[in-house]
C-alpha atoms as a PDB file:
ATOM      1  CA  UNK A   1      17.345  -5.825 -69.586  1.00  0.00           C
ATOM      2  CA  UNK A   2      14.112  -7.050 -70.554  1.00  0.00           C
ATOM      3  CA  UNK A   3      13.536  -8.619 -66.864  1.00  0.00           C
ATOM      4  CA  UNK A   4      14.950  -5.365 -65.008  1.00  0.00           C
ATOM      5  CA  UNK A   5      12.530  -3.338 -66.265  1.00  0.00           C
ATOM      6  CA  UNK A   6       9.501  -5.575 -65.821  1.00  0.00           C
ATOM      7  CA  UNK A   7      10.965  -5.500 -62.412  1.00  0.00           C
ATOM      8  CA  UNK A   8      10.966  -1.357 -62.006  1.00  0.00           C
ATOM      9  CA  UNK A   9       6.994  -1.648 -64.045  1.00  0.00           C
ATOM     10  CA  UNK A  10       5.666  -3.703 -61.462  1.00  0.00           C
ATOM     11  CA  UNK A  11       7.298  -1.822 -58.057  1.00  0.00           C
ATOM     12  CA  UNK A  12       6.075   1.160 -59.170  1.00  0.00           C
ATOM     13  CA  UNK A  13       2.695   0.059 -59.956  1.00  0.00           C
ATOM     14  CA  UNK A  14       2.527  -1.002 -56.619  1.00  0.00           C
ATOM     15  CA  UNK A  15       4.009   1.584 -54.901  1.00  0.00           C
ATOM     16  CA  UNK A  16       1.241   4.115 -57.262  1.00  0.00           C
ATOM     17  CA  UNK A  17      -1.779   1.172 -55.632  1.00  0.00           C
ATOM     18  CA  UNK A  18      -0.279   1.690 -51.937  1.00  0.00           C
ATOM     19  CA  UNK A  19      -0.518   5.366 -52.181  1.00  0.00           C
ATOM     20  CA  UNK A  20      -3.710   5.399 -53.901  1.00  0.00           C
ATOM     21  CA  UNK A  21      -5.217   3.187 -50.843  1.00  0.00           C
ATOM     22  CA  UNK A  22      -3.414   5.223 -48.025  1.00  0.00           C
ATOM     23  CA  UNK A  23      -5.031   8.626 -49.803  1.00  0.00           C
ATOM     24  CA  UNK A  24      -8.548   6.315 -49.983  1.00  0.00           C
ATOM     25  CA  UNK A  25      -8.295   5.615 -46.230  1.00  0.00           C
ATOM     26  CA  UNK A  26      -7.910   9.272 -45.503  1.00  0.00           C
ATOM     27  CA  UNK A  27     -10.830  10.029 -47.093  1.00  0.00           C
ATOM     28  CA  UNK A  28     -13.301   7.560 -45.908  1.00  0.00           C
ATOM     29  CA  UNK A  29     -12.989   8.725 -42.088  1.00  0.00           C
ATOM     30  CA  UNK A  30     -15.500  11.399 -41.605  1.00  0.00           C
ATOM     31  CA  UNK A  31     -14.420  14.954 -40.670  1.00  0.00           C
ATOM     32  CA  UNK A  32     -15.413  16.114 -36.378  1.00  0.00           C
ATOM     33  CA  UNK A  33     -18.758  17.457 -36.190  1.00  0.00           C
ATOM     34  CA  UNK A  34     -18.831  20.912 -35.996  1.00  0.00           C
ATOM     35  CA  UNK A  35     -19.408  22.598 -32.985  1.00  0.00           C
ATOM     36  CA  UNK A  36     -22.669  25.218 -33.477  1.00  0.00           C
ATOM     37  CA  UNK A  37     -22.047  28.443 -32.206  1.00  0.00           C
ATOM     38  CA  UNK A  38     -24.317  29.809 -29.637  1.00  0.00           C
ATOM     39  CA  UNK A  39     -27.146  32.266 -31.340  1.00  0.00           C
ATOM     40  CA  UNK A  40     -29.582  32.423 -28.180  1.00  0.00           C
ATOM     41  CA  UNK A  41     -29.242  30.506 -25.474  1.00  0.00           C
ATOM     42  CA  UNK A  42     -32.110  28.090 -24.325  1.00  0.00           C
ATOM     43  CA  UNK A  43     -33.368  26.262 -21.019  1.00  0.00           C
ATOM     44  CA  UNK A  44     -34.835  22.669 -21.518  1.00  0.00           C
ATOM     45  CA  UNK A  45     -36.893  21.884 -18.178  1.00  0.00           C
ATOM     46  CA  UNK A  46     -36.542  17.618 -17.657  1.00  0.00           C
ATOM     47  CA  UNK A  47     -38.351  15.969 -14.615  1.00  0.00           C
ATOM     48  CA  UNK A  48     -35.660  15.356 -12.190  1.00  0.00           C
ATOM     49  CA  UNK A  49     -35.284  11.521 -12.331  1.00  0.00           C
ATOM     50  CA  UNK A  50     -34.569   9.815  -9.376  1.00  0.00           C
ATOM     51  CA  UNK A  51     -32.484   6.710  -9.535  1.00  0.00           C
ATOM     52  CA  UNK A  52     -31.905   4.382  -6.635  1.00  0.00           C
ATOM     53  CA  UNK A  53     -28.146   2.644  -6.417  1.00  0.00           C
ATOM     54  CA  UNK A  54     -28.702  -0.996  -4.652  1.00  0.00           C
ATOM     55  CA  UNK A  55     -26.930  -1.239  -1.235  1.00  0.00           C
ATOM     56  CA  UNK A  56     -23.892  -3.058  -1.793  1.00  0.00           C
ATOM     57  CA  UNK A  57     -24.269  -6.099   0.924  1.00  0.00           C
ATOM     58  CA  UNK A  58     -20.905  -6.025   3.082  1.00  0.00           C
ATOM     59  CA  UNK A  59     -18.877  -9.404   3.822  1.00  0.00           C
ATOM     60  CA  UNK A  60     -19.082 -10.299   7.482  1.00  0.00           C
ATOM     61  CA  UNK A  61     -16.158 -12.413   9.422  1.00  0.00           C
ATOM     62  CA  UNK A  62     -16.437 -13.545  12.391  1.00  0.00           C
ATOM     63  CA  UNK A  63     -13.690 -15.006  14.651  1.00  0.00           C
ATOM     64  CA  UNK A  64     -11.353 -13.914  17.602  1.00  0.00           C
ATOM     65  CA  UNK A  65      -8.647 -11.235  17.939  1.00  0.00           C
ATOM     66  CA  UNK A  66      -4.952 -12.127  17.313  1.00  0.00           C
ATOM     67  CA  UNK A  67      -3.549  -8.329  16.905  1.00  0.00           C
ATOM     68  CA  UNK A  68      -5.561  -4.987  16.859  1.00  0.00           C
ATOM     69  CA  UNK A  69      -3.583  -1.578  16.395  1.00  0.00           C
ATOM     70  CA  UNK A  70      -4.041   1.406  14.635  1.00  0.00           C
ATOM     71  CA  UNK A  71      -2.947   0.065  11.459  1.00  0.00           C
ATOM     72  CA  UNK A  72      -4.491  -3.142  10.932  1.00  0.00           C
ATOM     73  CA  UNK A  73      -7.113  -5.846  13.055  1.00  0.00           C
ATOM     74  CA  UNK A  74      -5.884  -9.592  12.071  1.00  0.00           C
ATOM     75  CA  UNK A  75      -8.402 -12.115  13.237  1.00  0.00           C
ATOM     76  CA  UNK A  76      -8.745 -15.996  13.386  1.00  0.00           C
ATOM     77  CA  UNK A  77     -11.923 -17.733  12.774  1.00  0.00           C
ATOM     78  CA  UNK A  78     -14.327 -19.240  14.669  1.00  0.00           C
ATOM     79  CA  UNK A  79     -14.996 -22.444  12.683  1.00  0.00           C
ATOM     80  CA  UNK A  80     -11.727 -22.705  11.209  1.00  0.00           C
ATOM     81  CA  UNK A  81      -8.687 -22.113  13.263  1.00  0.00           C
ATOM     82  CA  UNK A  82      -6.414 -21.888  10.220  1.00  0.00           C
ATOM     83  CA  UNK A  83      -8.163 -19.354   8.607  1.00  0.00           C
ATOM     84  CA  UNK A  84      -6.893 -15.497   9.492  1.00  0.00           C
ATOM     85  CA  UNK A  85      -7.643 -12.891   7.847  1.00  0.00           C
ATOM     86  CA  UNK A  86      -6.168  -9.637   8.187  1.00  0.00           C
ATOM     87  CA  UNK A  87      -8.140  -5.976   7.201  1.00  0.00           C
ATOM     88  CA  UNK A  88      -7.207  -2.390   7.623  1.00  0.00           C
ATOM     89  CA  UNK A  89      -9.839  -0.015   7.985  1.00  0.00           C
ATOM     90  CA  UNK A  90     -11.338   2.489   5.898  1.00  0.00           C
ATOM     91  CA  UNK A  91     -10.671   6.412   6.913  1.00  0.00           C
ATOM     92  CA  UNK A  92     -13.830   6.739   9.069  1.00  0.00           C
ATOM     93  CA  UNK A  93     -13.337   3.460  10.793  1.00  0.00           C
ATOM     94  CA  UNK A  94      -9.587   4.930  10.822  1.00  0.00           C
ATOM     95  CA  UNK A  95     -10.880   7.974  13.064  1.00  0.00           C
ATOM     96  CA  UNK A  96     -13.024   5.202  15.347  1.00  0.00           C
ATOM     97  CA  UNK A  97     -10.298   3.189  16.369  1.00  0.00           C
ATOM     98  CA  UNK A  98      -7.801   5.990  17.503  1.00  0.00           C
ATOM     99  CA  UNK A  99     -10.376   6.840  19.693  1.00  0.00           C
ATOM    100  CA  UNK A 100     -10.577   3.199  20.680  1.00  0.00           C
ATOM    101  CA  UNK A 101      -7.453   2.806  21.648  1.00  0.00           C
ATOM    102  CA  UNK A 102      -7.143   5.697  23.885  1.00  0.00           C
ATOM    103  CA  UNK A 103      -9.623   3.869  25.982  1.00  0.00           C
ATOM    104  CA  UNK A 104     -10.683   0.360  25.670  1.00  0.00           C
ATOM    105  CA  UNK A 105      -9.714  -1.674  22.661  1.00  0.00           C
ATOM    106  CA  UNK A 106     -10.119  -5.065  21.645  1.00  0.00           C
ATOM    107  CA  UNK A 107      -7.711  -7.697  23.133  1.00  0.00           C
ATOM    108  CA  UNK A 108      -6.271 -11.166  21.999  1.00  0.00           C
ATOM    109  CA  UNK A 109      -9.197 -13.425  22.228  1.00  0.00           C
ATOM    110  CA  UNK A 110     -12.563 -11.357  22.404  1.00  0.00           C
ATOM    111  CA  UNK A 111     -14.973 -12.207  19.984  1.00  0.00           C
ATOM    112  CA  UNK A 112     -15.359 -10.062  17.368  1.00  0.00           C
ATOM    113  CA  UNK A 113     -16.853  -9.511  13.321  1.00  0.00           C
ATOM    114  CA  UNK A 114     -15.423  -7.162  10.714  1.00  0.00           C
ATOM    115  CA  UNK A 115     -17.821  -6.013   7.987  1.00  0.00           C
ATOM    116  CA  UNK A 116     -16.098  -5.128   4.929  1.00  0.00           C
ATOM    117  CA  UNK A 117     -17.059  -4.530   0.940  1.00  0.00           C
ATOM    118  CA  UNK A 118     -16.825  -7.555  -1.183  1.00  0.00           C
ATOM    119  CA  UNK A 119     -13.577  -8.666  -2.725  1.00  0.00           C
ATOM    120  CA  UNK A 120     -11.722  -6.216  -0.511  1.00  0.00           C
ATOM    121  CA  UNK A 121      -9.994  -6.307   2.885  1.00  0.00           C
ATOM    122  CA  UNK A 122     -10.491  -2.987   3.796  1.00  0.00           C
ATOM    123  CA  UNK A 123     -13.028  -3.252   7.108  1.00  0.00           C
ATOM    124  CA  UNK A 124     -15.640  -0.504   7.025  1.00  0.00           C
ATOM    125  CA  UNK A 125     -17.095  -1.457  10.636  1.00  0.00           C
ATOM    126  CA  UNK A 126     -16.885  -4.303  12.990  1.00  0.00           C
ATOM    127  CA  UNK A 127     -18.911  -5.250  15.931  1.00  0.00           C
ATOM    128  CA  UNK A 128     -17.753  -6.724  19.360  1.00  0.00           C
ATOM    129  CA  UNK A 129     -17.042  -6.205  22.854  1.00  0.00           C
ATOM    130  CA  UNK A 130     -13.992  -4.632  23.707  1.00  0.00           C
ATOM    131  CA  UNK A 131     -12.543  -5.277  26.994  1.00  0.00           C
ATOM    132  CA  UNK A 132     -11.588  -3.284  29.527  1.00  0.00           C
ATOM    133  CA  UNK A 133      -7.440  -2.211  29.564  1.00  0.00           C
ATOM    134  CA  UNK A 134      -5.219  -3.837  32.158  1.00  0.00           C
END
């Protein structure tokens, strides 16, 4: 009987120390600011501050064309003829090449180099001679 309630003494003392911590943690965080209301309102005049973002310097590729169509441009190195790489193209570049292949577009074999951003394979321009259609 003794043990039993020794037993009951000692869960409820804990139980009594978890809620007293729990309540303690409650307290301790610090209410939201308050938000003032607005008595008058008040211009502050700053210096307009310029600030100049560094161009982002493009990857270049250069190789020869295996497939060019409105979705996609896959080309094969120059110096490595293992290496192909395949890019779409951004949505200006998108515009460029629909006109491009209304007229003269790029065929298997010309000589060619796709300027994308780094880590991507989305091309943002390329530079070449396209040849003339059959």
């Amino acid at each position: 009987m003794k043990t039993s309630f020794t037993l009951a003494l000692t869960a409820g003392a804990a139980l009594a120390l978890a809620a007293h911590s729990a309540a303690a943690q409650q307290s301790s965080t610090p209410p939201p600011p308050a938000t003032p209301t607005p008595t008058a309102t008040a211009t502050v005049s700053t210096p307009s501050v310029t600030v100049r973002v560094p161009r982002v310097k493009l990857d270049k590729y250069r190789g020869r064309v295996l497939t060019f169509n409105i979705a996609t441009i896959i080309v094969q190195s120059m110096d490595n003829p293992r290496m192909i790489w395949s890019f779409q193209y951004s949505t200006e570049l998108r515009a460029k090449v629909a006109d491009m292949l209304s007229t003269a577009s790029f065929q298997p074999g010309d000589k060619v180099v796709v300027y994308c951003n780094p880590g991507t394979t989305v091309a943002v321009k390329f530079k070449g001679k396209p040849s003339k259609p059959a």
